[in-house]
C-alpha atoms as a PDB file:
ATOM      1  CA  UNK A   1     -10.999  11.471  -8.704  1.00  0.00           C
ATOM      2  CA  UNK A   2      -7.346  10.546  -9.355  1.00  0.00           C
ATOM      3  CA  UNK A   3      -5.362   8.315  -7.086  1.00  0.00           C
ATOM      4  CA  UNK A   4      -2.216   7.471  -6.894  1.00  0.00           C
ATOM      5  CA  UNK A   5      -0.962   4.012  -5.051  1.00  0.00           C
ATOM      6  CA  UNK A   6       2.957   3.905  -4.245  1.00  0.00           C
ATOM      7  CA  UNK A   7       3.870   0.318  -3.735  1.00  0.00           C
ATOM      8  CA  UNK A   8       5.907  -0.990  -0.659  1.00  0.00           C
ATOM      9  CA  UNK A   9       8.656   1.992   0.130  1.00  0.00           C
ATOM     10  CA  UNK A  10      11.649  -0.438   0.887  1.00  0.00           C
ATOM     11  CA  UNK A  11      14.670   0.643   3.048  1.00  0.00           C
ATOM     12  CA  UNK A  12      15.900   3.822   3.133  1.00  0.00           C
ATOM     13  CA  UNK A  13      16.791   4.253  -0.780  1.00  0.00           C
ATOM     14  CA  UNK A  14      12.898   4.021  -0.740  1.00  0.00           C
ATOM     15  CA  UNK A  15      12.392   6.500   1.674  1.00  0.00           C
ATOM     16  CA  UNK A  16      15.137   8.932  -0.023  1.00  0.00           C
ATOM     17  CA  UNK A  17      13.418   7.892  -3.877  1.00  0.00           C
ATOM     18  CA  UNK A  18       9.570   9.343  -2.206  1.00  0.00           C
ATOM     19  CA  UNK A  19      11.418  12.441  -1.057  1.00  0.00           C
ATOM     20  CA  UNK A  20      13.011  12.904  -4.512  1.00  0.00           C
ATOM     21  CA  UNK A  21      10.286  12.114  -7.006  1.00  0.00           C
ATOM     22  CA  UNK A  22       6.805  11.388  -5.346  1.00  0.00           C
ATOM     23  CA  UNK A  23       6.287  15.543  -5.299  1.00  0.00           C
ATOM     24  CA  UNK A  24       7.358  15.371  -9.261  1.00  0.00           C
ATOM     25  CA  UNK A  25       4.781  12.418  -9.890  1.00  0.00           C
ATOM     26  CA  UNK A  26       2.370  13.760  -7.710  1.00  0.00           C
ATOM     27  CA  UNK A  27       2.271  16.913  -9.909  1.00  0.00           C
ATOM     28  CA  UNK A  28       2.617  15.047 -13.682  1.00  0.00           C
ATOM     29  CA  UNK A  29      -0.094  12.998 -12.774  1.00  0.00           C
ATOM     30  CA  UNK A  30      -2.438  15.424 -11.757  1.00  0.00           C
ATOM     31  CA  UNK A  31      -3.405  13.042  -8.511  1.00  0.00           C
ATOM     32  CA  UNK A  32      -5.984  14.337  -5.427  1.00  0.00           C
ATOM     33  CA  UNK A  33      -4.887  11.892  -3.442  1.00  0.00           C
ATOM     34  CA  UNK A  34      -1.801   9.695  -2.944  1.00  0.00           C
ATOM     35  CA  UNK A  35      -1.859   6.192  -0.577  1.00  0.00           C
ATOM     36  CA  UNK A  36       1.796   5.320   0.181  1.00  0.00           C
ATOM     37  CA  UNK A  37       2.356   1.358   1.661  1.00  0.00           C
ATOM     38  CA  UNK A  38       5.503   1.839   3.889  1.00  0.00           C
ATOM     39  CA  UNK A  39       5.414  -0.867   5.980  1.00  0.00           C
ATOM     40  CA  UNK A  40       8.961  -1.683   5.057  1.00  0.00           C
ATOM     41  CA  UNK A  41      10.536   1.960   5.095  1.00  0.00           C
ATOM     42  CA  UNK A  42      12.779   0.655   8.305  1.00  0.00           C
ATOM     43  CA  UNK A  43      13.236  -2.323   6.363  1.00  0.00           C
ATOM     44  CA  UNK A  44      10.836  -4.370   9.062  1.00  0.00           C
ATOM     45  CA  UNK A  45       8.249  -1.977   9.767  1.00  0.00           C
ATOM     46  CA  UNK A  46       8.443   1.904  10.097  1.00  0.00           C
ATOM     47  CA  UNK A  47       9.220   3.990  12.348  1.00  0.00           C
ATOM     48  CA  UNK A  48       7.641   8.071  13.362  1.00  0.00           C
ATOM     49  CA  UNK A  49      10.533   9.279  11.194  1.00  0.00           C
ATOM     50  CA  UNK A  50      10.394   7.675   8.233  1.00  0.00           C
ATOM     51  CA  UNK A  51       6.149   8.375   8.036  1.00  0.00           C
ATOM     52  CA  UNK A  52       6.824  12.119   8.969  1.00  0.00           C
ATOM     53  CA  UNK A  53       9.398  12.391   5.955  1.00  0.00           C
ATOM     54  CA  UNK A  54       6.839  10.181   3.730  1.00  0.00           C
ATOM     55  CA  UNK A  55       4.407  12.391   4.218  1.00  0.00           C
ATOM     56  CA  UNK A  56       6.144  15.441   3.779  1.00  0.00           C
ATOM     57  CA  UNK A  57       7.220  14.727   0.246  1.00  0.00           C
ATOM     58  CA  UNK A  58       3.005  14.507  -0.487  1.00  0.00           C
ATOM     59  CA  UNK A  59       2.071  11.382   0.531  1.00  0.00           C
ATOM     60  CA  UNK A  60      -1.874  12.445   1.845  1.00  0.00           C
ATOM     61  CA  UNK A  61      -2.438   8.430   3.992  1.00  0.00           C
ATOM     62  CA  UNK A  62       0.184   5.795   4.751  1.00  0.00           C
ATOM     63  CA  UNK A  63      -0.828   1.882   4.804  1.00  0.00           C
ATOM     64  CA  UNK A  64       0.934  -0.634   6.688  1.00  0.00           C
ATOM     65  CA  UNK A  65       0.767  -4.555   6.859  1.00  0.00           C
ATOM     66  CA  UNK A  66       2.613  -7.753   8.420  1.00  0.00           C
ATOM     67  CA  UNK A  67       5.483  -5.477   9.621  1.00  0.00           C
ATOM     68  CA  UNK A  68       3.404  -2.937  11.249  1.00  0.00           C
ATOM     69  CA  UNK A  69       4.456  -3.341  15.113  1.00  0.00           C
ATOM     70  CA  UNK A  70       8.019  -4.223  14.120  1.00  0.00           C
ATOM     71  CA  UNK A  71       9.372  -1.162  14.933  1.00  0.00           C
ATOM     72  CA  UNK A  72       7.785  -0.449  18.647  1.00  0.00           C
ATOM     73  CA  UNK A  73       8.180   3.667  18.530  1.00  0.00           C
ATOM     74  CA  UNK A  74       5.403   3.547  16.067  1.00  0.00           C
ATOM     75  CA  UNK A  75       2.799   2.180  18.494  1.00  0.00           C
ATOM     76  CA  UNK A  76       1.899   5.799  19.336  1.00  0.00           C
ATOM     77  CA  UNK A  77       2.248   7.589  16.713  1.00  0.00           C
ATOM     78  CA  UNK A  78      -0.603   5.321  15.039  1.00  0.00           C
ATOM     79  CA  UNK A  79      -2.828   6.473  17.450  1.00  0.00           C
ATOM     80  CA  UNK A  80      -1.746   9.934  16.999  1.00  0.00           C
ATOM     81  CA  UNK A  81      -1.878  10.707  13.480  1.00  0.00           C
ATOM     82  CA  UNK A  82      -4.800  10.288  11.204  1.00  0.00           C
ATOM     83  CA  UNK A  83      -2.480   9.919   8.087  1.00  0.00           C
ATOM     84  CA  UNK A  84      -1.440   6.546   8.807  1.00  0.00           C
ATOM     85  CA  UNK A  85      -3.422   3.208   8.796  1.00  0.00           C
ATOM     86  CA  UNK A  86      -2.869  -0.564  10.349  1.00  0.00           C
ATOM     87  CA  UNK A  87      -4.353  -3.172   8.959  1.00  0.00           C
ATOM     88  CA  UNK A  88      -8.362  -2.853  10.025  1.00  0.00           C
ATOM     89  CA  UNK A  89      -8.537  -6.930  10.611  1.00  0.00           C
ATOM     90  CA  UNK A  90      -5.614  -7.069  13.283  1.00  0.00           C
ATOM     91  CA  UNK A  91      -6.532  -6.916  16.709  1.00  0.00           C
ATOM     92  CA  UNK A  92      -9.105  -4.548  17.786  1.00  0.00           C
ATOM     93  CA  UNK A  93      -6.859  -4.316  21.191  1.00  0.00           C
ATOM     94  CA  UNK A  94      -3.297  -3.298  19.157  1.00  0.00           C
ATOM     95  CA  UNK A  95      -3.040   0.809  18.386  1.00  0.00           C
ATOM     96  CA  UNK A  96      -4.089   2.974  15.079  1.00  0.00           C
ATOM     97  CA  UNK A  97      -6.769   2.238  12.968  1.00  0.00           C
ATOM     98  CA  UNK A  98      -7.511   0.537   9.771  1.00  0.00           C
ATOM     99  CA  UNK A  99     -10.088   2.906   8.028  1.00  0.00           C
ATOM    100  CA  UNK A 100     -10.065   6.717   7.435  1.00  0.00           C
ATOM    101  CA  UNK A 101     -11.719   9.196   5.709  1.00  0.00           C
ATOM    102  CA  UNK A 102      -9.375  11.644   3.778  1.00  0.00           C
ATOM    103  CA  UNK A 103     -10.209  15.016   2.349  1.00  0.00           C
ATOM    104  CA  UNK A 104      -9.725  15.359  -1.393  1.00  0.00           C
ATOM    105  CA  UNK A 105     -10.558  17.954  -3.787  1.00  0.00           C
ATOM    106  CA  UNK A 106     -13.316  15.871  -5.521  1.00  0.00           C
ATOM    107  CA  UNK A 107     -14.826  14.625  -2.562  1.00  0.00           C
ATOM    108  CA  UNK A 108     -14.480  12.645   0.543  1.00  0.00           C
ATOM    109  CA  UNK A 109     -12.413   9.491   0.121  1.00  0.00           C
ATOM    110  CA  UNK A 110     -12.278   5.967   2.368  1.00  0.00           C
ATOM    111  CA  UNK A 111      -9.240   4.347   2.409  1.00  0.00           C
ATOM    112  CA  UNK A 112      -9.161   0.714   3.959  1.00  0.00           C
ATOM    113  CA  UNK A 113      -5.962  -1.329   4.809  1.00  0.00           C
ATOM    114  CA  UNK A 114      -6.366  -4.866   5.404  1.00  0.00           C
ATOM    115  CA  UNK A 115      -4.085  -7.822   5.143  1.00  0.00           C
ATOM    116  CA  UNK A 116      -4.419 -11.157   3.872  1.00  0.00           C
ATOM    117  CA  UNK A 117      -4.271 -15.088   5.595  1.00  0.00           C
ATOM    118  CA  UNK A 118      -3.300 -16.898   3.057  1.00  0.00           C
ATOM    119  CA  UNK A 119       0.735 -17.749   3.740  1.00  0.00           C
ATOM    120  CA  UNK A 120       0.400 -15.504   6.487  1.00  0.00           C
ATOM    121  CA  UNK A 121      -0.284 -16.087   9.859  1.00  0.00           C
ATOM    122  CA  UNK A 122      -3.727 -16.587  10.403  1.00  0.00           C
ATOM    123  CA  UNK A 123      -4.028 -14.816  13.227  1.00  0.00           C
ATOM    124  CA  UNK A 124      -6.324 -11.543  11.648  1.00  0.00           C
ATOM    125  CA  UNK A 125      -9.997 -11.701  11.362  1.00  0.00           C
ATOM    126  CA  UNK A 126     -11.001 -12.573   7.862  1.00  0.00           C
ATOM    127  CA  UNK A 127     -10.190  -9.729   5.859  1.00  0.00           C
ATOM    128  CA  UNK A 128     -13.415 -10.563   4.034  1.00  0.00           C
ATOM    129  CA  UNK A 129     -15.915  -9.639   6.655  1.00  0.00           C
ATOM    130  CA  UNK A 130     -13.811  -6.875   7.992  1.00  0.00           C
ATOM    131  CA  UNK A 131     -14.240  -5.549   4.576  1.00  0.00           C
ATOM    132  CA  UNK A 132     -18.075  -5.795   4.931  1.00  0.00           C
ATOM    133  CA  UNK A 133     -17.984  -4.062   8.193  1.00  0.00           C
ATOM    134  CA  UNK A 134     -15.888  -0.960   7.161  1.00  0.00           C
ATOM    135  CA  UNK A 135     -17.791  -0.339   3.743  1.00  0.00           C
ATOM    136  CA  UNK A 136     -20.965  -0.331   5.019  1.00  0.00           C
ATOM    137  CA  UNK A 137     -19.534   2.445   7.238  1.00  0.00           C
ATOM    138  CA  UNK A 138     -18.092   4.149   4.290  1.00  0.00           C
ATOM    139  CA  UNK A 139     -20.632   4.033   2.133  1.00  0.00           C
ATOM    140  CA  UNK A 140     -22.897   5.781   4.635  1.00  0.00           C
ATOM    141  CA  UNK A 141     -20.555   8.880   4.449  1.00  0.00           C
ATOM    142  CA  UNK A 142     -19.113   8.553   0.638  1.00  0.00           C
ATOM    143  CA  UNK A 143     -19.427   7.173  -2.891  1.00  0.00           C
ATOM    144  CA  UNK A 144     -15.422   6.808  -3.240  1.00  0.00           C
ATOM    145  CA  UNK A 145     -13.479   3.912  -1.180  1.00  0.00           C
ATOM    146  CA  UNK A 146      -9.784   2.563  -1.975  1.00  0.00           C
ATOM    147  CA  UNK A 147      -8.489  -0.529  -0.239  1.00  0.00           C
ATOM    148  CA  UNK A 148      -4.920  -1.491  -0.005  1.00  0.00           C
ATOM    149  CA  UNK A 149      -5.276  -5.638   0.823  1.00  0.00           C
ATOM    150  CA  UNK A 150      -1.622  -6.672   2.113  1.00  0.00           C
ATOM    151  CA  UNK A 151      -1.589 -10.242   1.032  1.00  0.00           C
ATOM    152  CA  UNK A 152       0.637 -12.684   0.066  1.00  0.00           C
ATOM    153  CA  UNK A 153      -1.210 -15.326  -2.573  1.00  0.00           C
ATOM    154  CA  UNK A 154      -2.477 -13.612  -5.770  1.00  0.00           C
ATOM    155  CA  UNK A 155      -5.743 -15.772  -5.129  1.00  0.00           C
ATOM    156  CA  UNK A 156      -6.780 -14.359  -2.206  1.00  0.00           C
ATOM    157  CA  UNK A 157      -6.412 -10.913  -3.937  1.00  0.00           C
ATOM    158  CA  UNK A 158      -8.130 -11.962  -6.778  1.00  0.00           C
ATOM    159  CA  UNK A 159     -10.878 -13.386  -4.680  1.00  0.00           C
ATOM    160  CA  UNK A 160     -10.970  -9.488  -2.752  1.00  0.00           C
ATOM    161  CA  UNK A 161     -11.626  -8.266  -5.912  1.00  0.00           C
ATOM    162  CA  UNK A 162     -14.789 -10.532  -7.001  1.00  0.00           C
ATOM    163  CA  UNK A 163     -15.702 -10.264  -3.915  1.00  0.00           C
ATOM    164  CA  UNK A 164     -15.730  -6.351  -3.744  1.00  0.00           C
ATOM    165  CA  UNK A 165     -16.350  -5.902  -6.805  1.00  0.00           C
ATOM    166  CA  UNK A 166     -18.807  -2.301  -6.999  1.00  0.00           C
ATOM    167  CA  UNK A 167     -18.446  -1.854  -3.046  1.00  0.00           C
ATOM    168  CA  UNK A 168     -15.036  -0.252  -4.223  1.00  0.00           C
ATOM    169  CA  UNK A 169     -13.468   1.834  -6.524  1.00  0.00           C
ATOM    170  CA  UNK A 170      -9.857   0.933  -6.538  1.00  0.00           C
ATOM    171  CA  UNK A 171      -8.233  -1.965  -4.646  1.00  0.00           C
ATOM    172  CA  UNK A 172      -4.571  -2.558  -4.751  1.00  0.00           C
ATOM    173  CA  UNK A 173      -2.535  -5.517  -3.554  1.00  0.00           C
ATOM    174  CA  UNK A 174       0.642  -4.692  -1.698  1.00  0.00           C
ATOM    175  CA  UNK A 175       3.353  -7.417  -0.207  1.00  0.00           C
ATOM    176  CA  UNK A 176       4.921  -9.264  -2.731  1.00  0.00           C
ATOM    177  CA  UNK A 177       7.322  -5.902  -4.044  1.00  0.00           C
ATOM    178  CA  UNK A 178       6.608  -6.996  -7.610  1.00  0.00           C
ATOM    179  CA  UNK A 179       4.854  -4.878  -9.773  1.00  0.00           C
ATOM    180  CA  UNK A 180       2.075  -7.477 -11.583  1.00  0.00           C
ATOM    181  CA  UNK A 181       0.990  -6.614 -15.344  1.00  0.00           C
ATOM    182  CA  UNK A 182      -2.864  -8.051 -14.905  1.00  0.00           C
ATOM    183  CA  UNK A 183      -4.663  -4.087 -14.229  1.00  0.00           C
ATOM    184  CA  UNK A 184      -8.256  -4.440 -14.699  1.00  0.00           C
ATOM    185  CA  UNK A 185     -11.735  -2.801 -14.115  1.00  0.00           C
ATOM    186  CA  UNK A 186     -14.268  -5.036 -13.331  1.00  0.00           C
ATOM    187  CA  UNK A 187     -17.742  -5.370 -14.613  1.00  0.00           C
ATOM    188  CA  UNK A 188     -19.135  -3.620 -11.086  1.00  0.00           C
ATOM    189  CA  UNK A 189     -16.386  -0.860 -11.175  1.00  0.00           C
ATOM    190  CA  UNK A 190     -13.881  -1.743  -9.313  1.00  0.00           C
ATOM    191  CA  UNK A 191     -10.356  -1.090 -10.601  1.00  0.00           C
ATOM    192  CA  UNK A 192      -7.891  -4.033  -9.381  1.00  0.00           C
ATOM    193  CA  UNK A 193      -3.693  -3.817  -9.720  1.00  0.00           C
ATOM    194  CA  UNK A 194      -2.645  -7.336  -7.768  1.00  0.00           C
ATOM    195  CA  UNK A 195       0.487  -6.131  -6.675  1.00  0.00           C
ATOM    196  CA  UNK A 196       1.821  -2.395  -7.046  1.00  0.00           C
ATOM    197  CA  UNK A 197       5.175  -3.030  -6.705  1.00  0.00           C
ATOM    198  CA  UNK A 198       8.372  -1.328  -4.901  1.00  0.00           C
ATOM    199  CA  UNK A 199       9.847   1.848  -4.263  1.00  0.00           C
ATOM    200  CA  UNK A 200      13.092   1.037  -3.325  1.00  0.00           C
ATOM    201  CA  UNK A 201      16.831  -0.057  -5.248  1.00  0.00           C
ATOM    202  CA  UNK A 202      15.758  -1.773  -8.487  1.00  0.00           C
ATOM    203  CA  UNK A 203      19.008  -3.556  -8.562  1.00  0.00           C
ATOM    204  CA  UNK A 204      18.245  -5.876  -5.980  1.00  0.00           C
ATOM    205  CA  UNK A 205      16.202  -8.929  -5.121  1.00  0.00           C
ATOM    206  CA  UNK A 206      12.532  -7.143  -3.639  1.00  0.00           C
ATOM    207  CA  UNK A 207      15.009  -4.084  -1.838  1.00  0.00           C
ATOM    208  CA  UNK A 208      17.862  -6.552  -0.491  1.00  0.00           C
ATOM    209  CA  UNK A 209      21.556  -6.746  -1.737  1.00  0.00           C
ATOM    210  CA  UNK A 210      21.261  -9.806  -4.488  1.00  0.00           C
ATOM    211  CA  UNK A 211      24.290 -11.534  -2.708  1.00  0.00           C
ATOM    212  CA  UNK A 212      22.529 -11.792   1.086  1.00  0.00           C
ATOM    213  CA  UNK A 213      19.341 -12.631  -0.584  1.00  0.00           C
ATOM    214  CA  UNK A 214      21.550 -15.672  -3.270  1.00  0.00           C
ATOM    215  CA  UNK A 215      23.375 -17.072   0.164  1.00  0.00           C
ATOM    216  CA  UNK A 216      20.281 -17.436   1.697  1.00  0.00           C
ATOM    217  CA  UNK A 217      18.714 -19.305  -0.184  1.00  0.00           C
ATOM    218  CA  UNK A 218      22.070 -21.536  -1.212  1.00  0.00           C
ATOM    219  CA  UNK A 219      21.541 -22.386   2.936  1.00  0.00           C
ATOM    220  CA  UNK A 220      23.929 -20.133   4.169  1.00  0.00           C
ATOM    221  CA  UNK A 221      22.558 -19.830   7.621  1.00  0.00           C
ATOM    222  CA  UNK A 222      24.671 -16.640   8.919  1.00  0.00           C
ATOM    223  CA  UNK A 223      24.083 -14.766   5.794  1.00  0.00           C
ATOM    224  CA  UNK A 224      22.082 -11.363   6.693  1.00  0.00           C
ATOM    225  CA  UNK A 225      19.613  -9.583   4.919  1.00  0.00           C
ATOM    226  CA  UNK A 226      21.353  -5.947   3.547  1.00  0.00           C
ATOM    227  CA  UNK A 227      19.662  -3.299   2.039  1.00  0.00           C
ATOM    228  CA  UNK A 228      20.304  -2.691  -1.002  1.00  0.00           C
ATOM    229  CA  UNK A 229      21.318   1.010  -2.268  1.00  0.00           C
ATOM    230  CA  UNK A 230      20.125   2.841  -5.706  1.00  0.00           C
ATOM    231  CA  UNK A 231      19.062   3.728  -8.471  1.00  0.00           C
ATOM    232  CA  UNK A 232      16.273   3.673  -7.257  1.00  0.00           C
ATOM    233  CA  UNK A 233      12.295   3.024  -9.043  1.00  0.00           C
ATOM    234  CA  UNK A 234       8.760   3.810  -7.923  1.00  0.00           C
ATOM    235  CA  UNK A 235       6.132   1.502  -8.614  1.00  0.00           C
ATOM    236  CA  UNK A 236       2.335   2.226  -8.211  1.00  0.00           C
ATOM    237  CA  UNK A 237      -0.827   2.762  -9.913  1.00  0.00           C
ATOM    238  CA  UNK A 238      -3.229   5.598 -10.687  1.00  0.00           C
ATOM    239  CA  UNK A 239      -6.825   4.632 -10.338  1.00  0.00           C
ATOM    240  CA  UNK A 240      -9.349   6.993 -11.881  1.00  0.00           C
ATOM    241  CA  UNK A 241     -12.727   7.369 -10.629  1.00  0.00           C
ATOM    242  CA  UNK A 242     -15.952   8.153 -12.131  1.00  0.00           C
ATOM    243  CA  UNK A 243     -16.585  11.801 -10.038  1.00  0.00           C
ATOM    244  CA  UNK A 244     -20.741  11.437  -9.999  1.00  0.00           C
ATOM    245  CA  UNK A 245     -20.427   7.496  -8.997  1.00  0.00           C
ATOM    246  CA  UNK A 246     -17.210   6.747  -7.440  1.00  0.00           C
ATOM    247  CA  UNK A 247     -16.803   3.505  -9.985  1.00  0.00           C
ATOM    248  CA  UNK A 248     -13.727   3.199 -11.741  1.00  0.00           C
ATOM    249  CA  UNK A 249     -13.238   3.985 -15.040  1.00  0.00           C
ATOM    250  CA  UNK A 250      -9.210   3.268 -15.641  1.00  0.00           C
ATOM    251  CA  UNK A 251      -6.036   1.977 -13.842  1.00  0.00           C
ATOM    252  CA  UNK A 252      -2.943   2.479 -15.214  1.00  0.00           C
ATOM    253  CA  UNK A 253       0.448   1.198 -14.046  1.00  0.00           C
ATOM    254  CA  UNK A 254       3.346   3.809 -13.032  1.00  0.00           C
ATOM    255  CA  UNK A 255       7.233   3.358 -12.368  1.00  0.00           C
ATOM    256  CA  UNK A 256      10.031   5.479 -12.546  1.00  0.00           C
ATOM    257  CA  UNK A 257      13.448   4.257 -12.915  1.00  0.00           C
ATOM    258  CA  UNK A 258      16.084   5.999 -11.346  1.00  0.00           C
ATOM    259  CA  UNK A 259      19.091   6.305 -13.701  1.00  0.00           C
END
C-alpha cells in the first residue's frame, strides 16, 4: 500500500497548488491513498469550500489540527462528511471525528489525526492514550493504520513514534510547515517523517509575506499577517507498506517546486 501525506495546504496559493498538481503526483506516484493536512487552507482553519475543492483534485481524507474550529462554517460539515478528520484527542463534545476507515485498493486503511501538548495548549487529552484507544479499534478491523500527530516540539513526535512504534505503519508530523530531512523506519515498522512540510508559496516565511512576518518579529505591533502568493511547492511523503503485514517498508520525501 502506497500513501501519500501532503503537508499543511497554506492559504489559498496552497489550495490553488493541490488543484494544479496533487492529480499529477497522485498519478506519478502510483499512490492508493492520499491524506491531505489543511488545517490552514483559510489561512486559520478551513472552511466547506476549500475541503470540497481539496478533495476534488484527489485528496481521498483531510486532517486538521489547532486551527480546526477557526473557521465556524466547518462545524457541520465535519459531521457531515466522512473525508475529513479533527483531531481524535479534542473534546469528545466538539463536532467530526478523529478516526476513519478509508477504502483503498489494497485494503482497508485507518487514518488517525491527533494533535500534540507540548507548546500547545494543553487542553486535549493526551494524545498518547487516545492513540491506544483508537488502535486497538483499528486493529480489530485492519492491519494498515496512518496517523497524522499535529504537534509542535519534534520531541513529542519523536516520542509518538517510539511509542507507536509496530501499532502503525506510517506516522507523519504536521504543524511546523517545514519539511524535516530525519525519514526513518523503525525497528517495529513504523515509517516516521517529523514534519511533512507545506503546500503553499515557497517564497515566504511558513505561507506569509516575508515582510509581515520580519515586522513582527522587529515588534511592530500593527503589522498583519499576509498571505503570501506563488510559486508555489508541495511537500509530503510517500509511505510504503508491506501489503501481507501492514509494516512499513520505505518513506520517501516528496516536493514540487513551482517555477
Amino acid at each position: 500500500m502506497r500513501i501519500l501525506a501532503v503537508g499543511d495546504v497554506c492559504g489559498p496559493c496552497g489550495v490553488s497548488c493541490i488543484e494544479r498538481h496533487l492529480p499529477a503526483v497522485r498519478e506519478e506516484l502510483a499512490a492508493d491513498a492520499v491524506i491531505v493536512n489543511a488545517e490552514n487552507a483559510a489561512v486559520y482553519g478551513i472552511r466547506p469550500d476549500e475541503a470540497r475543492r481539496i478533495l476534488s483534485a484527489g485528496a481521498d481524507m483531510i486532517t486538521l489540527g489547532n486551527h480546526t474550529f477557526k473557521q465556524k462554517a466547518i462545524a457541520s460539515f465535519l459531521d457531515e462528511s466522512e473525508a475529513i478528520l479533527r483531531p481524535a484527542n479534542l473534546a469528545p463534545s466538539l463536532p467530526g471525528q478523529g478516526m476513519a476507515f478509508l477504502q483503498t485498493p489494497v485494503g482497508e486503511l485507518a487514518v488517525l489525526n491527533l494533535i500534540g501538548r507540548c507548546d500547545l495548549p494543553f487542553g486535549p487529552e493526551s494524545p498518547f492514550t487516545a492513540a491506544d484507544r483508537l488502535l486497538a479499534r483499528a486493529r480489530e478491523r485492519t492491519a494498515f493504520v496512518a496517523v497524522d500527530f499535529h504537534a509542535e516540539a519534534t520531541s513529542e513526535k519523536y516520542a509518538m513514534a517510539y511509542y507507536l512504534d509496530g501499532r502503525a505503519g506510517a506516522l507523519w508530523g504536521t504543524h511546523t510547515h517545514v519539511q524535516t530531512a530525519d525519514e526513518r523506519v523503525f525497528p517495529g515498522g513504523t515509517g516516521f517523517l517529523c514534519d511533512l512540510g507545506m503546500t503553499g508559496a515557497r517564497d515566504s516565511i511558513i505561507g506569509v509575506r516575508p515582510d509581515t512576518s520580519v515586522a513582527y518579529f522587529l515588534g511592530d505591533m500593527l503589522s498583519r499577517f499576509v498571505t503570501a502568493e506563488g510559486p508555489a511547492m508541495l511537500c509530503g511523503a510517500l509511505f510504503t507498506l508491506d501489503d501481507a503485514t501492514g509494516r512499513c517498508v520505505s518513506v520517501e520525501r516528496v516536493r514540487y517546486d513551482e517555477d
